[in-house]
N, C-alpha and C. Protein backbone atom coordinates (compact mmCIF):
# COMPACT_ATOMS: atom_id res chain seq x y z
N UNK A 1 7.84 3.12 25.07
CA UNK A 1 8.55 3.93 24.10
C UNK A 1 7.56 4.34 23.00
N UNK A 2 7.13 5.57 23.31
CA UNK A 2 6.57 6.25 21.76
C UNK A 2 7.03 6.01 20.26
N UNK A 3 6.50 6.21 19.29
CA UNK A 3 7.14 5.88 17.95
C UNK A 3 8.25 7.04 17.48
N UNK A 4 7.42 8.01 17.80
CA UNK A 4 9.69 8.96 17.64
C UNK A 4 9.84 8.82 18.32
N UNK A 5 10.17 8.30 19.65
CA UNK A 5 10.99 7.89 20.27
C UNK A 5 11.94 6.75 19.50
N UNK A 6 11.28 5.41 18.94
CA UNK A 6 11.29 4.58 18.35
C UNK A 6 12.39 5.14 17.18
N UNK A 7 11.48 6.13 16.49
CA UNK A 7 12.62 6.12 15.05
C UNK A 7 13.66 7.01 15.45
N UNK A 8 13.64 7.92 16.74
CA UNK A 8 15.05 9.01 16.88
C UNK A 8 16.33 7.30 17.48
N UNK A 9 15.63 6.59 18.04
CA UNK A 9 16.81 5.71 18.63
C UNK A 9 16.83 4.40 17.65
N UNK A 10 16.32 4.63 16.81
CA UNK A 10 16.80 3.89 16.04
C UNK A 10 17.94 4.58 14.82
N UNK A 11 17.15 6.04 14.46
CA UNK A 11 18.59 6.72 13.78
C UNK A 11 19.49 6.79 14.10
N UNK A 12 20.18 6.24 15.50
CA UNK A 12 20.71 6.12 16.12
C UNK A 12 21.81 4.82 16.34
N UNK A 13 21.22 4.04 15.21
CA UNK A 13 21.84 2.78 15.87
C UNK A 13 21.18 1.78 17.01
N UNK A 14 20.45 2.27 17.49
CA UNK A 14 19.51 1.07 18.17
C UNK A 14 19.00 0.35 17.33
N UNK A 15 19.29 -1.10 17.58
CA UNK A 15 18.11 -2.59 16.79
C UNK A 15 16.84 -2.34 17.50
N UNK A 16 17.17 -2.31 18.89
CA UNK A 16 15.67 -2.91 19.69
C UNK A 16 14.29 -1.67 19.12
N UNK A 17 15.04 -0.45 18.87
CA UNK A 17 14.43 0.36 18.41
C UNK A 17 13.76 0.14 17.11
N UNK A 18 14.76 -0.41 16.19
CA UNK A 18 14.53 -0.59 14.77
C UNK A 18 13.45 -1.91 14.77
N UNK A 19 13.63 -3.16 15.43
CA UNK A 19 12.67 -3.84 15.78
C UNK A 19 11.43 -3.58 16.05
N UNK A 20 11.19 -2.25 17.25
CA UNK A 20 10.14 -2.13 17.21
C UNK A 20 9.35 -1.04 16.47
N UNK A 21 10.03 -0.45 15.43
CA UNK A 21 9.50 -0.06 14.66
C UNK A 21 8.64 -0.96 13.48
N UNK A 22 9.35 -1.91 13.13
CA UNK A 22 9.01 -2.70 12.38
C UNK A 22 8.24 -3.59 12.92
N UNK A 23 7.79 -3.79 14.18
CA UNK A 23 6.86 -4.79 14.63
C UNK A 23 5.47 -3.92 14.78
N UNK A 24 5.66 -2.54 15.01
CA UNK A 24 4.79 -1.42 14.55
C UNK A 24 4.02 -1.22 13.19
N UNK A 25 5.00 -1.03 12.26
CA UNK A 25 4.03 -1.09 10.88
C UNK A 25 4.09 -2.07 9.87
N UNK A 26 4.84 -3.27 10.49
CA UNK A 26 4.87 -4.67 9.53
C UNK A 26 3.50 -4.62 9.01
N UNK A 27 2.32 -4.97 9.19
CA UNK A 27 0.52 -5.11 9.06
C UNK A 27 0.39 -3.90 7.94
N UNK A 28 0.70 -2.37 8.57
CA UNK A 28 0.13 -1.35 7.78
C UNK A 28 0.83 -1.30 6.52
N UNK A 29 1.99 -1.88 6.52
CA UNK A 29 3.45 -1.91 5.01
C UNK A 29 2.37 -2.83 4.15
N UNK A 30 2.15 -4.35 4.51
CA UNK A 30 1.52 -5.27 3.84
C UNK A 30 0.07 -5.04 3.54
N UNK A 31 -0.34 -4.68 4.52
CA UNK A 31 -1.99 -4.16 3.63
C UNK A 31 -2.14 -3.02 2.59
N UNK A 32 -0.75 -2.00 2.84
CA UNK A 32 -1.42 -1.03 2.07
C UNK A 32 -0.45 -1.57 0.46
N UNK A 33 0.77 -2.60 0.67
CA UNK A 33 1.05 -3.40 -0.37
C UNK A 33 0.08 -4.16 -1.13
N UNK A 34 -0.79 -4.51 -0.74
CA UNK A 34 -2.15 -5.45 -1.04
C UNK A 34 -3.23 -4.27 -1.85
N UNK A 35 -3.18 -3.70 -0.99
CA UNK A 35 -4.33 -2.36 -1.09
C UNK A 35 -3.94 -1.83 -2.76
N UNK A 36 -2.66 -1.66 -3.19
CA UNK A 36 -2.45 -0.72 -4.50
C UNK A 36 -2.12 -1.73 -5.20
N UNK A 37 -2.29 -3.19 -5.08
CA UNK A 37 -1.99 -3.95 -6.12
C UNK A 37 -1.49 -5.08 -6.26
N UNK A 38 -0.31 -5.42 -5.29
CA UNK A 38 1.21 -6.35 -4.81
C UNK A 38 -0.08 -7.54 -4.61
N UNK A 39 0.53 -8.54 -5.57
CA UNK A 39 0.13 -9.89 -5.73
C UNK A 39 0.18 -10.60 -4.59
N UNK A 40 -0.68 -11.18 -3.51
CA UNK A 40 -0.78 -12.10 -2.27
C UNK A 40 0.82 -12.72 -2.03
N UNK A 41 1.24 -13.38 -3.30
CA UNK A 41 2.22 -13.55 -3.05
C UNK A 41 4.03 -13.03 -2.97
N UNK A 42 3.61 -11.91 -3.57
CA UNK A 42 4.88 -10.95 -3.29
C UNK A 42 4.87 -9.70 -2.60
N UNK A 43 3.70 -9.64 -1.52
CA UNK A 43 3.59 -8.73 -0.04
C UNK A 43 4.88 -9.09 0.59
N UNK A 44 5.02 -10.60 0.85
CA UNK A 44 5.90 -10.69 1.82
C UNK A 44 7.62 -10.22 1.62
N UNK A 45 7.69 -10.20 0.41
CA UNK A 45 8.79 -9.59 -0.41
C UNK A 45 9.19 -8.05 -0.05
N UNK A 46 8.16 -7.65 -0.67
CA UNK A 46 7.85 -6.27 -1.13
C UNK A 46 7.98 -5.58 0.82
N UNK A 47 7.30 -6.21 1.69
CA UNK A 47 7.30 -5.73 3.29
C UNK A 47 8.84 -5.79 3.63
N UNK A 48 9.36 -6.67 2.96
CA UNK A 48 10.82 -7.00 3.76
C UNK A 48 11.72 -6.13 2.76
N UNK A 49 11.71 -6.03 1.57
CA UNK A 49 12.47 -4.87 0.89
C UNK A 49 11.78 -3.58 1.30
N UNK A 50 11.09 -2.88 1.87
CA UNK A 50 10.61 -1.84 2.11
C UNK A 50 11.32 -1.51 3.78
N UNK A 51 11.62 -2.77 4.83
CA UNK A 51 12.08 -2.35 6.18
C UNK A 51 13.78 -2.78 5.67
N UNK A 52 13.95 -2.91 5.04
CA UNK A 52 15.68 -2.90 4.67
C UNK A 52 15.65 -1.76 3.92
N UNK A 53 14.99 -0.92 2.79
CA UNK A 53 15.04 0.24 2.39
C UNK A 53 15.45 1.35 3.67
N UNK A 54 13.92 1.60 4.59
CA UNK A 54 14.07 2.01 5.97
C UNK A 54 15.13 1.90 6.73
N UNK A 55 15.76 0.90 7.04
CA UNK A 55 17.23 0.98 7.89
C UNK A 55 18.01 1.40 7.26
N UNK A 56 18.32 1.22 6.09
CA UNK A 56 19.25 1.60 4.98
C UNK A 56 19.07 3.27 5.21
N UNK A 57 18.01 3.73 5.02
CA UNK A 57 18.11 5.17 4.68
C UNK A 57 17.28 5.95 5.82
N UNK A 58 17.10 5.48 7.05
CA UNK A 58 16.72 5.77 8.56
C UNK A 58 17.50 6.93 8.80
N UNK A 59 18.66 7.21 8.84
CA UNK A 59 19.52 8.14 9.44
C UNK A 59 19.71 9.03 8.58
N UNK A 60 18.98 9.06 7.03
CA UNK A 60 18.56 10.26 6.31
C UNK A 60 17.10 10.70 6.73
N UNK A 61 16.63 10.05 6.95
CA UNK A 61 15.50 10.37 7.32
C UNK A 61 15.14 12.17 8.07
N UNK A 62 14.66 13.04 7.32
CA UNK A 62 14.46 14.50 7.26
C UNK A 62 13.49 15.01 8.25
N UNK A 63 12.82 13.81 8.80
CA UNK A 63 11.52 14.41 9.79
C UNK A 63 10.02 14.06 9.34
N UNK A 64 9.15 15.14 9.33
CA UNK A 64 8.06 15.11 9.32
C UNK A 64 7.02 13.76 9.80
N UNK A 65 6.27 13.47 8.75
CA UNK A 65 5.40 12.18 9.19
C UNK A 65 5.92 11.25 8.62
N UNK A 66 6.30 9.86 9.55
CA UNK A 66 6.71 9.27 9.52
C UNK A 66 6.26 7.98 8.90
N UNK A 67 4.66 7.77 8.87
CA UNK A 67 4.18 7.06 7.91
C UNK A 67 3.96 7.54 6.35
N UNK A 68 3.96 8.91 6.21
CA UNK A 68 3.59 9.53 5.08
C UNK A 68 4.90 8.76 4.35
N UNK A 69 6.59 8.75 4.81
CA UNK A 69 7.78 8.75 4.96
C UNK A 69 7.87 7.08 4.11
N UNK A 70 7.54 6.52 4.63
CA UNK A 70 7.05 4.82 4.63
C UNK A 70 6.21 4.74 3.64
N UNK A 71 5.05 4.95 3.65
CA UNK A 71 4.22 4.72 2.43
C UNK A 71 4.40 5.19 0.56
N UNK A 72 5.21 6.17 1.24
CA UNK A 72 6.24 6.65 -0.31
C UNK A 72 7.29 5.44 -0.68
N UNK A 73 8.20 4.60 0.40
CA UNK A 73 8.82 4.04 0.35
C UNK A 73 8.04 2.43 -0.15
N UNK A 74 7.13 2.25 0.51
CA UNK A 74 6.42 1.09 -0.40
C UNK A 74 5.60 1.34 -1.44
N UNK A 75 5.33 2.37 -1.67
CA UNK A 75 4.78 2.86 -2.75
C UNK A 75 5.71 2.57 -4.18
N UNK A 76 7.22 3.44 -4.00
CA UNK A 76 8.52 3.23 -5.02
C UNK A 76 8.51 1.58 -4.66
N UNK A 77 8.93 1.05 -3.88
CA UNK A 77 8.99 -0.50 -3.81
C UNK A 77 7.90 -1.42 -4.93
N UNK A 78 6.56 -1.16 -4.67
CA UNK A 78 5.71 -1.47 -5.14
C UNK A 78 5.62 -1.53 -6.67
N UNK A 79 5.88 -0.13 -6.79
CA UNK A 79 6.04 0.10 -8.40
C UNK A 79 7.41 -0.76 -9.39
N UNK A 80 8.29 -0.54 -7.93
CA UNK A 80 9.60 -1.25 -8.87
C UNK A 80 8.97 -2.74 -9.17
N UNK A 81 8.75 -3.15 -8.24
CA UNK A 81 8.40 -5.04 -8.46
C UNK A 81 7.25 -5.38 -9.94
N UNK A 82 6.40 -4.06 -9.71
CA UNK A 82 5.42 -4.13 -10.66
C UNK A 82 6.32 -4.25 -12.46
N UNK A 83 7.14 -3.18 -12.57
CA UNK A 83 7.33 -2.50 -13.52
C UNK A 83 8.56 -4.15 -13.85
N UNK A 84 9.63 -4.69 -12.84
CA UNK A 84 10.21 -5.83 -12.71
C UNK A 84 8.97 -7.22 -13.31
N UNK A 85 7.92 -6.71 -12.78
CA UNK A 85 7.33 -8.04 -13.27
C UNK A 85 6.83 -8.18 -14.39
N UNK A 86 6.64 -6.88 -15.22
CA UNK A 86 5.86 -6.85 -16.18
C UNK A 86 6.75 -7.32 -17.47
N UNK A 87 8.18 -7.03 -17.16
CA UNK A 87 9.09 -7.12 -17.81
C UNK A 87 9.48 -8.81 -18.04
N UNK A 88 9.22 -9.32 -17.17
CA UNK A 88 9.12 -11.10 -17.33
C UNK A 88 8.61 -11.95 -18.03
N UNK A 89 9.11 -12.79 -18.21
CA UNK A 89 8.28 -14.07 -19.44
C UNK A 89 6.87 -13.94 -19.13
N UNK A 90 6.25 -13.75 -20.44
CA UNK A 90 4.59 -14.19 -20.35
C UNK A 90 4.55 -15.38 -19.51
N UNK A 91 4.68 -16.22 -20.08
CA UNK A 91 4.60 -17.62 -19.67
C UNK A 91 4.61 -17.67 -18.13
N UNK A 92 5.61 -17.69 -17.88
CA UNK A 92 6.16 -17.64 -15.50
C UNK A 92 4.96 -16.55 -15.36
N UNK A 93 4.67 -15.19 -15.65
CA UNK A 93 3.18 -14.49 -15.32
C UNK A 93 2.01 -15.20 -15.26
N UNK A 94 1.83 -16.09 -16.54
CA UNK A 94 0.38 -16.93 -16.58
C UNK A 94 0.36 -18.27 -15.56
N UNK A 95 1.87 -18.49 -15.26
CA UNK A 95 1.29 -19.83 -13.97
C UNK A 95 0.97 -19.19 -13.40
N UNK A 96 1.81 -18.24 -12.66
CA UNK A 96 1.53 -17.40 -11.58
C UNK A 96 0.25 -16.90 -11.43
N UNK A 97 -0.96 -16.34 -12.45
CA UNK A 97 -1.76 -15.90 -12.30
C UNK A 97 -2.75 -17.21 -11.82
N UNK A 98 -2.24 -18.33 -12.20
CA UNK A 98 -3.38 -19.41 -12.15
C UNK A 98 -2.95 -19.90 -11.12
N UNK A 99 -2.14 -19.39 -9.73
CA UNK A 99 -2.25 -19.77 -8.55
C UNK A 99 -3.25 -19.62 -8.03
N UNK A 100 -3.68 -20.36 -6.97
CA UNK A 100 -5.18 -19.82 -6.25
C UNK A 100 -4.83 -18.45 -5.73
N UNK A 101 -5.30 -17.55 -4.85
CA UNK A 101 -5.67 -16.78 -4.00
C UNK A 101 -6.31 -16.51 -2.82
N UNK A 102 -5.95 -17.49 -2.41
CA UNK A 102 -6.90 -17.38 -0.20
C UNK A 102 -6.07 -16.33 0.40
N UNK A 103 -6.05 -14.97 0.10
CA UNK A 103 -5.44 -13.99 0.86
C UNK A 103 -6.98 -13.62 1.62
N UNK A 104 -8.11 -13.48 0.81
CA UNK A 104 -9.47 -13.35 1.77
C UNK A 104 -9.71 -14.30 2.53
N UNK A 105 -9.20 -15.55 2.59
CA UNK A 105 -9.39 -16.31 3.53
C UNK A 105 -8.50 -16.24 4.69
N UNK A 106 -7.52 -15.68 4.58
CA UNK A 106 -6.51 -15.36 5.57
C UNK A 106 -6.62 -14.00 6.20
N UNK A 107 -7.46 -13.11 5.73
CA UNK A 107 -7.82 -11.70 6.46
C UNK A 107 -9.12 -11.86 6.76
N UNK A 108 -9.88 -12.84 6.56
CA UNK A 108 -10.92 -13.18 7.02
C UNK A 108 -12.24 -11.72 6.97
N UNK A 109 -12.15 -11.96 5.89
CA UNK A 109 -12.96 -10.56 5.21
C UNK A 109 -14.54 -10.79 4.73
N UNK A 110 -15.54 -10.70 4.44
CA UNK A 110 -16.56 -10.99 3.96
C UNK A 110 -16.68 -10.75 2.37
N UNK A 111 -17.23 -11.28 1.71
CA UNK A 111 -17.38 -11.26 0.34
C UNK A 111 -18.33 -9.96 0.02
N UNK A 112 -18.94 -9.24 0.76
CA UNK A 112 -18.86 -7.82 -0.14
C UNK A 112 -17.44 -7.15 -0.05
N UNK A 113 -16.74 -7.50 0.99
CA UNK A 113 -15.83 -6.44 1.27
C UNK A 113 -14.60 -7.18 0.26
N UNK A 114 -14.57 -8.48 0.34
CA UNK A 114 -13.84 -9.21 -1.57
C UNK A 114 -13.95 -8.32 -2.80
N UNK A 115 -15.81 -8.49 -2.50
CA UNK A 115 -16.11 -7.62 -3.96
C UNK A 115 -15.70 -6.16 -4.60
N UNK A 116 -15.79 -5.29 -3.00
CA UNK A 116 -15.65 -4.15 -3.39
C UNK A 116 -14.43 -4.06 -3.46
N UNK A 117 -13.19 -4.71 -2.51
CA UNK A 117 -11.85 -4.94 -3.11
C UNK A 117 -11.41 -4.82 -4.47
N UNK A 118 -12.10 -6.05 -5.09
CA UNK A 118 -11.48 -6.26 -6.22
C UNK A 118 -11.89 -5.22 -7.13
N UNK A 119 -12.67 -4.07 -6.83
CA UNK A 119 -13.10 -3.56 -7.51
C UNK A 119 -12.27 -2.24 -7.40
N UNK A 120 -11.90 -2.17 -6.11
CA UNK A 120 -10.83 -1.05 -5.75
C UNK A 120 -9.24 -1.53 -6.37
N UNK A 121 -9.26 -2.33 -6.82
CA UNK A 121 -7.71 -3.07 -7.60
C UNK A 121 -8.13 -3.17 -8.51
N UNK A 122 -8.97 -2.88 -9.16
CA UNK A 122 -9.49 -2.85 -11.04
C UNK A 122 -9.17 -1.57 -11.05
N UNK A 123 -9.30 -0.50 -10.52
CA UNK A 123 -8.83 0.64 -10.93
C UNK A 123 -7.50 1.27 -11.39
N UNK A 124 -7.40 2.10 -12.01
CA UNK A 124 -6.16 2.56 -12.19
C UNK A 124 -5.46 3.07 -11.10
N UNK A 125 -3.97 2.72 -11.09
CA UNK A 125 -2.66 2.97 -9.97
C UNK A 125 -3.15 4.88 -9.05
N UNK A 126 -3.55 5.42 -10.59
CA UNK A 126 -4.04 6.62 -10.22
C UNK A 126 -5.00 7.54 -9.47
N UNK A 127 -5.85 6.21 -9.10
CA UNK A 127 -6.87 6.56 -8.78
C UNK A 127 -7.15 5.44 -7.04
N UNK A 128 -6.19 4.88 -7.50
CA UNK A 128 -6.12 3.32 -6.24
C UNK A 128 -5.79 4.25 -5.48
N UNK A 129 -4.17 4.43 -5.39
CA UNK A 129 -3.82 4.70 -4.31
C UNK A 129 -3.77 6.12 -3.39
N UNK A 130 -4.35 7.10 -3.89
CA UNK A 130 -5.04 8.15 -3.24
C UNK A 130 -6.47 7.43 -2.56
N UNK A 131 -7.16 6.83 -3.33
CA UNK A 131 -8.39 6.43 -2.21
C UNK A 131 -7.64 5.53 -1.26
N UNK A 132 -7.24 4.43 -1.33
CA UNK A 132 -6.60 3.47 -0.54
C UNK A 132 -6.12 4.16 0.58
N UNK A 133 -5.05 5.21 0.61
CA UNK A 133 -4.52 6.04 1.34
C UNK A 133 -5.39 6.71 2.32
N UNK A 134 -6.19 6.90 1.19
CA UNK A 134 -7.71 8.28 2.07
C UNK A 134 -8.42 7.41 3.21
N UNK A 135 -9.05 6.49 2.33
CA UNK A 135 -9.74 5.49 3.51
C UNK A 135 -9.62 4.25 3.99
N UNK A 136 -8.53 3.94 3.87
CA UNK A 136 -7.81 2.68 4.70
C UNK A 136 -7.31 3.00 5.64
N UNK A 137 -6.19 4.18 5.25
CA UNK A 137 -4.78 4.49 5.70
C UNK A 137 -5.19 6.09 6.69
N UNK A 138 -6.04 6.51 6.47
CA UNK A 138 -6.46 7.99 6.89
C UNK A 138 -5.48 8.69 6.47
N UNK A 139 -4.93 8.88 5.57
CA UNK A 139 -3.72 9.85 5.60
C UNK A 139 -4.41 11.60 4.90
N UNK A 140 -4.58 12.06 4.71
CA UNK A 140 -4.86 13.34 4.62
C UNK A 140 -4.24 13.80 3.39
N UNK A 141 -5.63 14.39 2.36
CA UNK A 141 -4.75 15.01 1.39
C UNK A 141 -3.50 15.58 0.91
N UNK A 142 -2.67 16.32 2.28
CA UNK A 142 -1.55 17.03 2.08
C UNK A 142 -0.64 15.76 2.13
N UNK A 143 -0.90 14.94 3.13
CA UNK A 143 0.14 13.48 3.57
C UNK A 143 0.11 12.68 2.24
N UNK A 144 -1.18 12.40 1.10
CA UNK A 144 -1.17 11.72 -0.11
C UNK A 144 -0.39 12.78 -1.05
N UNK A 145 -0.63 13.91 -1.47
CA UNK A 145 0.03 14.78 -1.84
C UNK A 145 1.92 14.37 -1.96
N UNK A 146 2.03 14.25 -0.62
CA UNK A 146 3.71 13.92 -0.45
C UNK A 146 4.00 12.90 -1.08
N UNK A 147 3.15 11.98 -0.46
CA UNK A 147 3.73 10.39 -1.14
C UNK A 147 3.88 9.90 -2.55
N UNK A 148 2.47 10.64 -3.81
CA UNK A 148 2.13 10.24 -4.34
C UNK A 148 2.63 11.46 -5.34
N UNK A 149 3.50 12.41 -5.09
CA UNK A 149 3.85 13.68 -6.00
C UNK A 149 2.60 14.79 -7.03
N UNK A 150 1.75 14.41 -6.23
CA UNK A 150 0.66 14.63 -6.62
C UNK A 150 0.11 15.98 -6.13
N UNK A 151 -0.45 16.95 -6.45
CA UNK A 151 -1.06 18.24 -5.64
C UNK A 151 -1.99 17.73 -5.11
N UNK A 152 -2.20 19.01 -3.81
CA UNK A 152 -3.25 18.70 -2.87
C UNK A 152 -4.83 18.49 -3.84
N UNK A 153 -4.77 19.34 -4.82
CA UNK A 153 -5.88 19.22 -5.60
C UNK A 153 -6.19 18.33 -6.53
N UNK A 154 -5.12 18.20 -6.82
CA UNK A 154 -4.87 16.89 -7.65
C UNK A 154 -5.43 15.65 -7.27
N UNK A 155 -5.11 15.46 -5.76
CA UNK A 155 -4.98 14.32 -4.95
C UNK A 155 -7.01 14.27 -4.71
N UNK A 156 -7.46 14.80 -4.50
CA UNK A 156 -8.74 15.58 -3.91
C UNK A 156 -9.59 15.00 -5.23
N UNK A 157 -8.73 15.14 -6.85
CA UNK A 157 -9.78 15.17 -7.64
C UNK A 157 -9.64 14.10 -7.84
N UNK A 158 -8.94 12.95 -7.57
CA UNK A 158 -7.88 11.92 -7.65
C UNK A 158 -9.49 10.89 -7.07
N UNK A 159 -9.23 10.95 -5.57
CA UNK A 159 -10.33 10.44 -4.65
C UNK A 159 -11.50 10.97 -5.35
N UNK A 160 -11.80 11.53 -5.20
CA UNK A 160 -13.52 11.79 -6.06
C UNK A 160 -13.52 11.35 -7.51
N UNK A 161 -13.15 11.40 -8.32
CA UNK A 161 -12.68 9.99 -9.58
C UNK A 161 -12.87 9.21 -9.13
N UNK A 162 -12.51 8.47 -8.82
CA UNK A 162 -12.13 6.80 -7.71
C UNK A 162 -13.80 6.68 -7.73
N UNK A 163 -14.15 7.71 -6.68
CA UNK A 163 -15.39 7.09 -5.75
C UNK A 163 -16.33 7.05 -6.95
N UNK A 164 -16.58 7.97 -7.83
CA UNK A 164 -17.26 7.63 -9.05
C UNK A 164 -17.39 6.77 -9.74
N UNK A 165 -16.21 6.50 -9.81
CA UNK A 165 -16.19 4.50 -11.15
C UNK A 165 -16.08 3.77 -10.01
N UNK A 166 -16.29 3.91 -8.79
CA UNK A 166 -16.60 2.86 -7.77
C UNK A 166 -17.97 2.58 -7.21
N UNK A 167 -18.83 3.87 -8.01
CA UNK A 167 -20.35 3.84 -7.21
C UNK A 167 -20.40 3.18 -8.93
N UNK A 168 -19.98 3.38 -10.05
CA UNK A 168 -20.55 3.14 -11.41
C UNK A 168 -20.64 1.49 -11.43
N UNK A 169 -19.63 1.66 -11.09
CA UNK A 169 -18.74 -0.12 -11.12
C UNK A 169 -20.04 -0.90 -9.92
N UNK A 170 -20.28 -0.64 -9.46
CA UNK A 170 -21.08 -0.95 -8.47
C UNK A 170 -22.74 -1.01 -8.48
N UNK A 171 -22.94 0.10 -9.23
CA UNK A 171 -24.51 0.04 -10.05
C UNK A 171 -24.66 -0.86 -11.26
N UNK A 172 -23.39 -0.90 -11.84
CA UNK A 172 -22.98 -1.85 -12.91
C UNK A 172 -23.17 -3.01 -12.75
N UNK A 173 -22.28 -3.42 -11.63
CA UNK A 173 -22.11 -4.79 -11.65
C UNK A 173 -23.03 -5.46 -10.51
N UNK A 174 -23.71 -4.63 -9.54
CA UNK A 174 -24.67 -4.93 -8.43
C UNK A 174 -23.72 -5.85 -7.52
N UNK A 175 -22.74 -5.03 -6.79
CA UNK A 175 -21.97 -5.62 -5.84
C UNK A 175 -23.26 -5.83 -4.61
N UNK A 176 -23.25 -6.55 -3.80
CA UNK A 176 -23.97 -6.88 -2.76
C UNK A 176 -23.86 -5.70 -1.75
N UNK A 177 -24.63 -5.34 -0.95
CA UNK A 177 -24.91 -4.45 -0.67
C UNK A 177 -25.90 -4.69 0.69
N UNK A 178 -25.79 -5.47 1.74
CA UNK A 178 -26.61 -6.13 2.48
C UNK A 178 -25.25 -6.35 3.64
């Protein structure tokens, strides 16, 4: 079964469909949750309110690209939890921050690719998730454009920003490079 295949029978009322949609982009929901920001420990949240969003509003679903479709949807997800968390006791934020973090130990990543991470999550929301999109996700200016309400040009000047305070940040700080 192809993936529209997948989402026409699942607008449909098919589970097995809706299942395997979600066994499809469970990975790409949570990394690109990770990718714009979502704390190690509230991916798993944020993935599971994003495929109940999806069933919920599947049979509105208008067409086009279907990840572009999704990544808007964890994108709004993303932001809500953010904007929810910020709003919370200092205090419950600062344990929380002083949890460890082995999410690189669990994607089993190398420490330049840590470094340049963290350096791609120091950036602003504005500038994250158009690159994130661009070169994680391949999605294509017009496809970031959609998600991110952003013009195609916009989006374009968006990514080239980014890559700038990412080569600066990088001459700056002498990320490893080997």
């Amino acid at each position: 079964m192809t993936g529209e295949e997948s989402i026409e029978l699942a607008r449909s009322g098919n589970k097995e469909a809706f299942h395997t949609i979600v066994h499809t982009y469970y990975q790409t929901v949570q990394r690109f949750a990770y990718q714009i920001g979502v704390r190690p420990e509230d991916i798993d949240d944020v993935t599971q309110e994003v495929f109940l969003k999806v069933y919920r509003s599947l049979r509105s679903y208008s067409g086009g690209t279907f990840t572009t479709w999704l990544y808007s949807i964890t994108l709004n997800t993303a932001r809500d939890l953010m904007r929810k968390q910020k709003r919370q006791n200092r205090k419950i934020e600062k344990m929380r921050e002083t949890t460890p973090d082995h999410t690189y130990e669990t994607l089993n990543v190398s420490e330049e690719a840590m470094e340049l991470h963290d350096l791609i999550r120091g950036l602003d929301e504005k500038y994250r998730i158009p690159l994130v999109l661009h070169y994680f996700h391949h999605q294509t200016y017009a496809e970031i454009s959609e998600v991110t309400g952003t013009s195609e040009s916009g989006v374009k000047s968006q990514v080239m920003r980014a890559k700038k305070k990412l080569k600066y940040q990088i001459e700056k700080e002498g990320v490893s490079n080997e």
